[in-house]
PDB file of N, CA and C in Angstrom:
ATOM      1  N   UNK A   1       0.836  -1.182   0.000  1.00  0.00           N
ATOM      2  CA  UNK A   1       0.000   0.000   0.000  1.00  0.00           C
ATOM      3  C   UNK A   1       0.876   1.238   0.000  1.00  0.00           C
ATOM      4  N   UNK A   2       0.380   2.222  -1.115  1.00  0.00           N
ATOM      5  CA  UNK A   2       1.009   3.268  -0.494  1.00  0.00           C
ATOM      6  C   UNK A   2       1.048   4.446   0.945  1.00  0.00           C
ATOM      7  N   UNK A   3      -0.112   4.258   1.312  1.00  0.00           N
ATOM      8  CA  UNK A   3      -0.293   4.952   3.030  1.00  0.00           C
ATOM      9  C   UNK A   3       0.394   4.310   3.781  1.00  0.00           C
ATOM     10  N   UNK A   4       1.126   3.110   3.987  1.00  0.00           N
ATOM     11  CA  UNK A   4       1.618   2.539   5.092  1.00  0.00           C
ATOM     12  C   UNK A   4       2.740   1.731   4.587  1.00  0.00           C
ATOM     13  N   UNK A   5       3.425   2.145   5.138  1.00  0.00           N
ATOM     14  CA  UNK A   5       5.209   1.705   5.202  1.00  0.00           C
ATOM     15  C   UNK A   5       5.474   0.540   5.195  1.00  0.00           C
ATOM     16  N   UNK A   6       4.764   0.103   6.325  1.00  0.00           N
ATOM     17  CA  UNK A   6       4.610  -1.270   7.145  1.00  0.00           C
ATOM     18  C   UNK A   6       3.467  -1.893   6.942  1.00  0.00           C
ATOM     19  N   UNK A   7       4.057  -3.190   6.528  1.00  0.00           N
ATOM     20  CA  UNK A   7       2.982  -4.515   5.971  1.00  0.00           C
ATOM     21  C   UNK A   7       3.071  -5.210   6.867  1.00  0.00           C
ATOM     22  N   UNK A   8       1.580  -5.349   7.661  1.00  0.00           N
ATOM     23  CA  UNK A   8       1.633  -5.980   8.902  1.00  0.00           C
ATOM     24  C   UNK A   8       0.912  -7.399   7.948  1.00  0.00           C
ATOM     25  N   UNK A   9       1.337  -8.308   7.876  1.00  0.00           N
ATOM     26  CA  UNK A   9       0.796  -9.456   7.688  1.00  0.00           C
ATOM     27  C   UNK A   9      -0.104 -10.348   8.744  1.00  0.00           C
ATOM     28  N   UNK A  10      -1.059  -9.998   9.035  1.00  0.00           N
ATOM     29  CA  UNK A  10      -1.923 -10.039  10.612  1.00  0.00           C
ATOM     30  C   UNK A  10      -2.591 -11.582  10.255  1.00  0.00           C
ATOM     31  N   UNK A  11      -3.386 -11.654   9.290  1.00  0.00           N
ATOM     32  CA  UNK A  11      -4.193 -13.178   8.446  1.00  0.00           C
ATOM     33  C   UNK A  11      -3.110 -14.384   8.628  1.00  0.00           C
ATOM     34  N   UNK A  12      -1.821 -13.985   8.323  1.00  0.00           N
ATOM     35  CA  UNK A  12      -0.752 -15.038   8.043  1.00  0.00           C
ATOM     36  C   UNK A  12      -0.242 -15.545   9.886  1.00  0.00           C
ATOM     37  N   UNK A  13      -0.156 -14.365  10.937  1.00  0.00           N
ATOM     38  CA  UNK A  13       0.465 -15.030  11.959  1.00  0.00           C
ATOM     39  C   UNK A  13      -1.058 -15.580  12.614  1.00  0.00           C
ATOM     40  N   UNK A  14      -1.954 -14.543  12.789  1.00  0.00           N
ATOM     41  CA  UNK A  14      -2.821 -14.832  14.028  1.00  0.00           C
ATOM     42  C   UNK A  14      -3.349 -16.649  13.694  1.00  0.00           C
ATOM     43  N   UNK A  15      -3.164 -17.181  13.155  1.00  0.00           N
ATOM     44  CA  UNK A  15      -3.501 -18.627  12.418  1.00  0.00           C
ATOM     45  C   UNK A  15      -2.465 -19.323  13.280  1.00  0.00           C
ATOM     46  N   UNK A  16      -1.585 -18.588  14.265  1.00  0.00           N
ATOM     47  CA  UNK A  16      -0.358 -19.612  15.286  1.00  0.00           C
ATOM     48  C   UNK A  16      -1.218 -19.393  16.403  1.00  0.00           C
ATOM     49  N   UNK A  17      -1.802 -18.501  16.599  1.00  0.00           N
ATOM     50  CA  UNK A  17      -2.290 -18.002  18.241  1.00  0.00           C
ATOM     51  C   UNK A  17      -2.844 -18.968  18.923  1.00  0.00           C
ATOM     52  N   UNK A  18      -2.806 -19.633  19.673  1.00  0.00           N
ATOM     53  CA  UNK A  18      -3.840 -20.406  20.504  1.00  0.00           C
ATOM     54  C   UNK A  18      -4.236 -19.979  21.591  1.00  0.00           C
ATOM     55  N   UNK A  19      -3.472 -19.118  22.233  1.00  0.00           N
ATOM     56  CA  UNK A  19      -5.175 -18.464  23.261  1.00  0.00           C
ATOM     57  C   UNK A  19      -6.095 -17.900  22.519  1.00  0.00           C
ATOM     58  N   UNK A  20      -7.157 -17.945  23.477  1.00  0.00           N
ATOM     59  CA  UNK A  20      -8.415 -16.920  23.123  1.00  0.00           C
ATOM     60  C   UNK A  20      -8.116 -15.543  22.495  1.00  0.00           C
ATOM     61  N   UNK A  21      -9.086 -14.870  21.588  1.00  0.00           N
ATOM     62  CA  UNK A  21      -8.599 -14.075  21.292  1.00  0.00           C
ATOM     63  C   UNK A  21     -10.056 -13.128  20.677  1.00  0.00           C
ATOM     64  N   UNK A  22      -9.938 -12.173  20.860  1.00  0.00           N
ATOM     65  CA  UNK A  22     -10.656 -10.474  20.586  1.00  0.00           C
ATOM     66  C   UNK A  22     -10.143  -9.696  19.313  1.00  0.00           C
ATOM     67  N   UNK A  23     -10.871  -9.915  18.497  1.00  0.00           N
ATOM     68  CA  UNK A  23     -11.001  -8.906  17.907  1.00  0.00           C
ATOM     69  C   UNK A  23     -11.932  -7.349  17.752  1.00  0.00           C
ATOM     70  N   UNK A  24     -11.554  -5.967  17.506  1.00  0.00           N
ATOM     71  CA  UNK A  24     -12.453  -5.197  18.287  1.00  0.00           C
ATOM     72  C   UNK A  24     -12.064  -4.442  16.733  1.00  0.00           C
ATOM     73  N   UNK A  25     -12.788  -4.020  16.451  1.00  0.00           N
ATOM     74  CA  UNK A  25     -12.736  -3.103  14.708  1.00  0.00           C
ATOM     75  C   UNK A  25     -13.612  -1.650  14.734  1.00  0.00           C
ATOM     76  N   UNK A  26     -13.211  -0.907  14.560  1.00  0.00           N
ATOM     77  CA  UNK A  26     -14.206  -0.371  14.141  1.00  0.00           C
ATOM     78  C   UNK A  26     -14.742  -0.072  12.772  1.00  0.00           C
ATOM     79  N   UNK A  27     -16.162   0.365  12.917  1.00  0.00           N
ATOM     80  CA  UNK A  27     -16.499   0.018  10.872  1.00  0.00           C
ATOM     81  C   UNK A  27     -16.227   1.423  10.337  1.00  0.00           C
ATOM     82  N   UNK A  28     -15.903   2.200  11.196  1.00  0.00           N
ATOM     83  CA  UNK A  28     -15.162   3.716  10.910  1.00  0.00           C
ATOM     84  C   UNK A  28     -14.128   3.565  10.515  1.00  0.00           C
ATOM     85  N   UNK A  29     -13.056   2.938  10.697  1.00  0.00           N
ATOM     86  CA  UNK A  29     -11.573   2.875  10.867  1.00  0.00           C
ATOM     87  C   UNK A  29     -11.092   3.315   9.187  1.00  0.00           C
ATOM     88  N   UNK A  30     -10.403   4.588   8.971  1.00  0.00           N
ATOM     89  CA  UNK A  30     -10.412   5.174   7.893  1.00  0.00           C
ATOM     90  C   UNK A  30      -8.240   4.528   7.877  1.00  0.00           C
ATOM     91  N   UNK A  31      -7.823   4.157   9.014  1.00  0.00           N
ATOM     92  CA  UNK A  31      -6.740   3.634   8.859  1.00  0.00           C
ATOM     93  C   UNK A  31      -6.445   2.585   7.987  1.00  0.00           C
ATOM     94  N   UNK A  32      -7.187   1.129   8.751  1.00  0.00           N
ATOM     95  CA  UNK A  32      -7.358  -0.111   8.589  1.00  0.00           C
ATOM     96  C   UNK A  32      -8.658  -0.662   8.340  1.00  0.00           C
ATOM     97  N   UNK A  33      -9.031  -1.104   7.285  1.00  0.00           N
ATOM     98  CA  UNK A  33     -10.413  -1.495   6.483  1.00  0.00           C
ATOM     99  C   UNK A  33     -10.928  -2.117   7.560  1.00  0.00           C
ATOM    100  N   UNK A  34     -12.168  -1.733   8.049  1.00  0.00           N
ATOM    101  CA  UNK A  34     -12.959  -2.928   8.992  1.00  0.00           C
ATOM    102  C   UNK A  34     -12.833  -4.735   8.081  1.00  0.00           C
ATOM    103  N   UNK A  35     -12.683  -4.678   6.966  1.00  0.00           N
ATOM    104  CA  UNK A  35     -12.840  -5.731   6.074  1.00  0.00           C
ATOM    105  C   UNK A  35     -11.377  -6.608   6.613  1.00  0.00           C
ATOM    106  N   UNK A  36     -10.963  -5.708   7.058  1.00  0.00           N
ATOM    107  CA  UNK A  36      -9.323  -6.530   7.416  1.00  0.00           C
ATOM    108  C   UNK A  36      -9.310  -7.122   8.956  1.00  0.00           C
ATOM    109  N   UNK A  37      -9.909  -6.326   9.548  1.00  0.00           N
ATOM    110  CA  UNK A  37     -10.117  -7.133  10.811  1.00  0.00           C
ATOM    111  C   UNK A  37     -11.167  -8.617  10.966  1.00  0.00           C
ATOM    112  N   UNK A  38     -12.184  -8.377   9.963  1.00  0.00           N
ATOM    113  CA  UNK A  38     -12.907  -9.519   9.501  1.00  0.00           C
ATOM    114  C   UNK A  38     -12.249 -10.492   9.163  1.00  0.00           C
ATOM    115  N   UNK A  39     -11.016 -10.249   8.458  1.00  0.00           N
ATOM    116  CA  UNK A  39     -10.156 -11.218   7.964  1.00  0.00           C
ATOM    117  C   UNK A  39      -9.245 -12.320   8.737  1.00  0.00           C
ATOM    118  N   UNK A  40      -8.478 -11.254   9.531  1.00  0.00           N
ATOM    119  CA  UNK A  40      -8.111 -11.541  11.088  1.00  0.00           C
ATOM    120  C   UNK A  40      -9.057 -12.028  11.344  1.00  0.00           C
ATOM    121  N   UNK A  41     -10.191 -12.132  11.680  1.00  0.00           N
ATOM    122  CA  UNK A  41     -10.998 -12.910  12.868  1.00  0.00           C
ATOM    123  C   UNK A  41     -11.522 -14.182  12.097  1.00  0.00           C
ATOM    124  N   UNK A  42     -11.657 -13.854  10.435  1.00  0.00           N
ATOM    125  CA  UNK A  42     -11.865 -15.316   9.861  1.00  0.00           C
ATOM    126  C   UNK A  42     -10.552 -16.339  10.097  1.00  0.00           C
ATOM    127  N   UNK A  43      -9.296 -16.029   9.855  1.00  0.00           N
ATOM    128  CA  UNK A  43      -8.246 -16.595   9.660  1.00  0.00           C
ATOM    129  C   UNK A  43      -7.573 -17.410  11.035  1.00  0.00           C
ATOM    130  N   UNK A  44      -8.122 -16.392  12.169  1.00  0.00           N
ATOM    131  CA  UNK A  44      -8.222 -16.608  13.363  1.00  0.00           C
ATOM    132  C   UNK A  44      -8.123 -18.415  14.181  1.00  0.00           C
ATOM    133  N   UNK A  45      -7.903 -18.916  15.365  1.00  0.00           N
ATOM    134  CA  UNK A  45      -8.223 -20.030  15.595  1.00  0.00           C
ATOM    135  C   UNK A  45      -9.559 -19.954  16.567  1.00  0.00           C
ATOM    136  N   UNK A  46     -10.065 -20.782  16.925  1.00  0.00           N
ATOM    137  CA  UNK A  46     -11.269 -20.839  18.283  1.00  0.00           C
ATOM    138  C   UNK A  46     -10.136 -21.263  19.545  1.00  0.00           C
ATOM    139  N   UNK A  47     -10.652 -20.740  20.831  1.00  0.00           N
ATOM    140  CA  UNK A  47     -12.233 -19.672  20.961  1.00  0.00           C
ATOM    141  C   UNK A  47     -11.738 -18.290  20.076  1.00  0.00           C
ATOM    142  N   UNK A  48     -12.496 -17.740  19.867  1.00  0.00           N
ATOM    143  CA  UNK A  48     -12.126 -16.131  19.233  1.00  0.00           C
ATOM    144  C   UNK A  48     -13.942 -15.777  19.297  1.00  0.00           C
ATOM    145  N   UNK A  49     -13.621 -14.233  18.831  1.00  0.00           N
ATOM    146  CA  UNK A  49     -14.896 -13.324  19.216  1.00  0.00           C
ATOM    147  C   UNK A  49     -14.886 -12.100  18.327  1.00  0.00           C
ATOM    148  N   UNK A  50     -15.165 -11.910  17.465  1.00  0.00           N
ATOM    149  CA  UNK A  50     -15.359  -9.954  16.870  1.00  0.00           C
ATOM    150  C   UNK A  50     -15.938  -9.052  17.567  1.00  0.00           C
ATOM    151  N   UNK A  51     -15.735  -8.228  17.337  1.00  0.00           N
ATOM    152  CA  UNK A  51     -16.772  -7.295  17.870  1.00  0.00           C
ATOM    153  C   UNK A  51     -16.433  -5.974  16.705  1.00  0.00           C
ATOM    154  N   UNK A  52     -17.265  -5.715  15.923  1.00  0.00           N
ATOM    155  CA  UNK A  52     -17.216  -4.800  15.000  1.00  0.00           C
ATOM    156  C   UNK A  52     -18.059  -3.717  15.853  1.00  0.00           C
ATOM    157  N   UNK A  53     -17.382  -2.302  15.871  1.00  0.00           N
ATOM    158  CA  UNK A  53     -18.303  -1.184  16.697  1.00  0.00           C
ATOM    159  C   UNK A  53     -18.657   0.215  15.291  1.00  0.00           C
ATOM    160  N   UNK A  54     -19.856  -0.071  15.215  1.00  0.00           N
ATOM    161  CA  UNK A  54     -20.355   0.672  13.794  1.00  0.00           C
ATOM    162  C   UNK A  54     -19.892   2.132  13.522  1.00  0.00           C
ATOM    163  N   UNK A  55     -20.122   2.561  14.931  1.00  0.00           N
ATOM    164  CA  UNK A  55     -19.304   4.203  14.643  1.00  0.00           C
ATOM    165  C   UNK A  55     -18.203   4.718  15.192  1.00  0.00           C
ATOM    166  N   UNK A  56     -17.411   3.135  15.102  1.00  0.00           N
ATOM    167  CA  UNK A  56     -16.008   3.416  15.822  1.00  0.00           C
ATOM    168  C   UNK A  56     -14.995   3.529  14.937  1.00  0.00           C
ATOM    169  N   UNK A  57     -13.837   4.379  14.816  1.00  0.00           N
ATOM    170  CA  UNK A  57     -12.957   4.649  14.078  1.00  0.00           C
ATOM    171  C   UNK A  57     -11.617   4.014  15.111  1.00  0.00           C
ATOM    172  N   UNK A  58     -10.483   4.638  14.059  1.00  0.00           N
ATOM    173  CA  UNK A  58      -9.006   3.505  14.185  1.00  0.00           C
ATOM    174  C   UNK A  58      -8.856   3.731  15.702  1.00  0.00           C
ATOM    175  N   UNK A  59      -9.224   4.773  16.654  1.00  0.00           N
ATOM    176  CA  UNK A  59      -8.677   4.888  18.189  1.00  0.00           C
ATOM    177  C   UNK A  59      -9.138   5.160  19.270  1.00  0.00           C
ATOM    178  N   UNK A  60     -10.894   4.989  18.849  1.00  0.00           N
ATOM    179  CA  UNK A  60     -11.719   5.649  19.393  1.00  0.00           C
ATOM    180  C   UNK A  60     -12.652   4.234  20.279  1.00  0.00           C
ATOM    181  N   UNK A  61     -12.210   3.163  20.247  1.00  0.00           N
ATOM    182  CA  UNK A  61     -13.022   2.070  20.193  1.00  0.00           C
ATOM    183  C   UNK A  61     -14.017   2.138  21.921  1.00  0.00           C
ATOM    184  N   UNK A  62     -12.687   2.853  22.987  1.00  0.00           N
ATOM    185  CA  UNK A  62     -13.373   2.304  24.477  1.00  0.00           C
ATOM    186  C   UNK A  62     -14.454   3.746  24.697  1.00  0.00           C
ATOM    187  N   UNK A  63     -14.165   5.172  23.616  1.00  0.00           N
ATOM    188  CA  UNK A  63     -15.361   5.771  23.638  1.00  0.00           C
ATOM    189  C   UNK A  63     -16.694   5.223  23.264  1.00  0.00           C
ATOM    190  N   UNK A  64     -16.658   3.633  22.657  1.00  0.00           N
ATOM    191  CA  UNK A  64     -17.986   2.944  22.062  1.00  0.00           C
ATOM    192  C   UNK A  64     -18.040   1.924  23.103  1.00  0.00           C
ATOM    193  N   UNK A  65     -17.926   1.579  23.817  1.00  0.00           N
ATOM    194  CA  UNK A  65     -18.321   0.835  24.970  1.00  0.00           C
ATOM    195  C   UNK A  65     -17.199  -0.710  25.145  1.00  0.00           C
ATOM    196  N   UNK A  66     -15.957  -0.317  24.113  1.00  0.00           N
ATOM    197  CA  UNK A  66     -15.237  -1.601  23.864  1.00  0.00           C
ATOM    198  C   UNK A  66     -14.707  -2.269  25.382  1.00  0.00           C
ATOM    199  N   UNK A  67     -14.847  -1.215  26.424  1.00  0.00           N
ATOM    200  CA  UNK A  67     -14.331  -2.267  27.213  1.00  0.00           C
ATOM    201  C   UNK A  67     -15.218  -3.196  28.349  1.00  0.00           C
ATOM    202  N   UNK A  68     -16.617  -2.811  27.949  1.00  0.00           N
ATOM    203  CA  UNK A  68     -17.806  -4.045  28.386  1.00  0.00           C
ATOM    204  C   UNK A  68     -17.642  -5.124  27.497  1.00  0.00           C
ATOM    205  N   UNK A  69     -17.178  -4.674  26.469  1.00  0.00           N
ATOM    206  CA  UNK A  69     -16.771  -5.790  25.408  1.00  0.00           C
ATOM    207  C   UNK A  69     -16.110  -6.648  26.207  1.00  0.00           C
ATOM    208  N   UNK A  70     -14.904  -5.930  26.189  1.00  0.00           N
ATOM    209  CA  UNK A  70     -13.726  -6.772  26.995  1.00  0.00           C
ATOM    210  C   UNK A  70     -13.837  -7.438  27.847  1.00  0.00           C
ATOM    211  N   UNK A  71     -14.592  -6.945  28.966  1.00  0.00           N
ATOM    212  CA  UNK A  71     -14.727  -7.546  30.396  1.00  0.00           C
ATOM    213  C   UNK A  71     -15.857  -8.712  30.035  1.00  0.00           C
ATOM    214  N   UNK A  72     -16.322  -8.630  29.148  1.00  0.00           N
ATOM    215  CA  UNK A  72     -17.571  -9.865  28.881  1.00  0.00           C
ATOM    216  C   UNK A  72     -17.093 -10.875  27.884  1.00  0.00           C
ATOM    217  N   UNK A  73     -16.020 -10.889  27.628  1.00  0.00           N
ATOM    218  CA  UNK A  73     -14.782 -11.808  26.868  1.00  0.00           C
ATOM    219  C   UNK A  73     -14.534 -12.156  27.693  1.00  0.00           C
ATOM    220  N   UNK A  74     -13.267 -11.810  28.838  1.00  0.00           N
ATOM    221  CA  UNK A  74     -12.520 -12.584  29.792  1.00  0.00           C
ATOM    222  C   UNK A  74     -12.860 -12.937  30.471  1.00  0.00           C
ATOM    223  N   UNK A  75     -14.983 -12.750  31.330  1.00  0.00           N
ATOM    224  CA  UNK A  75     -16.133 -13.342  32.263  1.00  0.00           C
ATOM    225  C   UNK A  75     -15.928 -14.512  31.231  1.00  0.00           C
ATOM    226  N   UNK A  76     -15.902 -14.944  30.161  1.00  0.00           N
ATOM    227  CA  UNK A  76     -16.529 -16.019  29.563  1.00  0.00           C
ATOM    228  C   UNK A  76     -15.593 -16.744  29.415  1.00  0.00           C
ATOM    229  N   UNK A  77     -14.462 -16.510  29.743  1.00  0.00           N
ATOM    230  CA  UNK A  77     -13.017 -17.807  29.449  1.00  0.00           C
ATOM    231  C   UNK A  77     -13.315 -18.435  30.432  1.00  0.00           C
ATOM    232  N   UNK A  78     -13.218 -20.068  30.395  1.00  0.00           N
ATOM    233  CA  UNK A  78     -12.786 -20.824  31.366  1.00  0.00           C
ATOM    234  C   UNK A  78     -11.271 -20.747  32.381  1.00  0.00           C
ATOM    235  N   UNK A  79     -11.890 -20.793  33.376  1.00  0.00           N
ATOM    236  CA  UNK A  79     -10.415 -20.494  34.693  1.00  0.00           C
ATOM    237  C   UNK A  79      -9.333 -21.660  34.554  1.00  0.00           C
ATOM    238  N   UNK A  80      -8.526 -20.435  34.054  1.00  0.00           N
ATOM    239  CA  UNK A  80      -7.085 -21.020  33.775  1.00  0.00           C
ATOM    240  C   UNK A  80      -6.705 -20.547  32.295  1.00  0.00           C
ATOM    241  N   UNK A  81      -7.609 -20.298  31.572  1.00  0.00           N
ATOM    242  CA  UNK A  81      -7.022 -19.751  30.087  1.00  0.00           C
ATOM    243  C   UNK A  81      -6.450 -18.911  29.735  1.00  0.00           C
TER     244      UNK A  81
END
């Protein structure tokens, strides 16, 4: 791309991850395509979770309520994960 220097290849690693894992996007994000975090979360392993926030942009996510998000992700891991 030309806007960004850096080619984060995100689809190619997160496919090693085995903990649980969050994805949080916003469908604003004029940085990073919400379509790319979709991607990430398809490419993703289980457990995993999206959370697309409709009028959230690239930095704005815990002004949209992302961190009830959060806390209702890590209520739902089994103890010890």
């Amino acid at each position: 791309s030309l806007l960004m220097s850096d080619q984060y290849r995100n689809t190619e690693h997160v496919a090693k991850v085995t903990a649980p894992l969050l994805v949080l996007h916003g469908e604003q994000d004029e940085v990073i395509p919400a379509a790319m975090g979709r991607r990430v979360y398809a490419a993703a392993n289980e457990p995993k979770k999206l959370e697309i926030f409709p009028r959230g942009h690239h930095s704005d996510l815990f002004d949209h309520g992302a961190w009830e998000r959060v806390r209702a992700f890590l209520a739902g891991l089994p103890a010890g994960s």
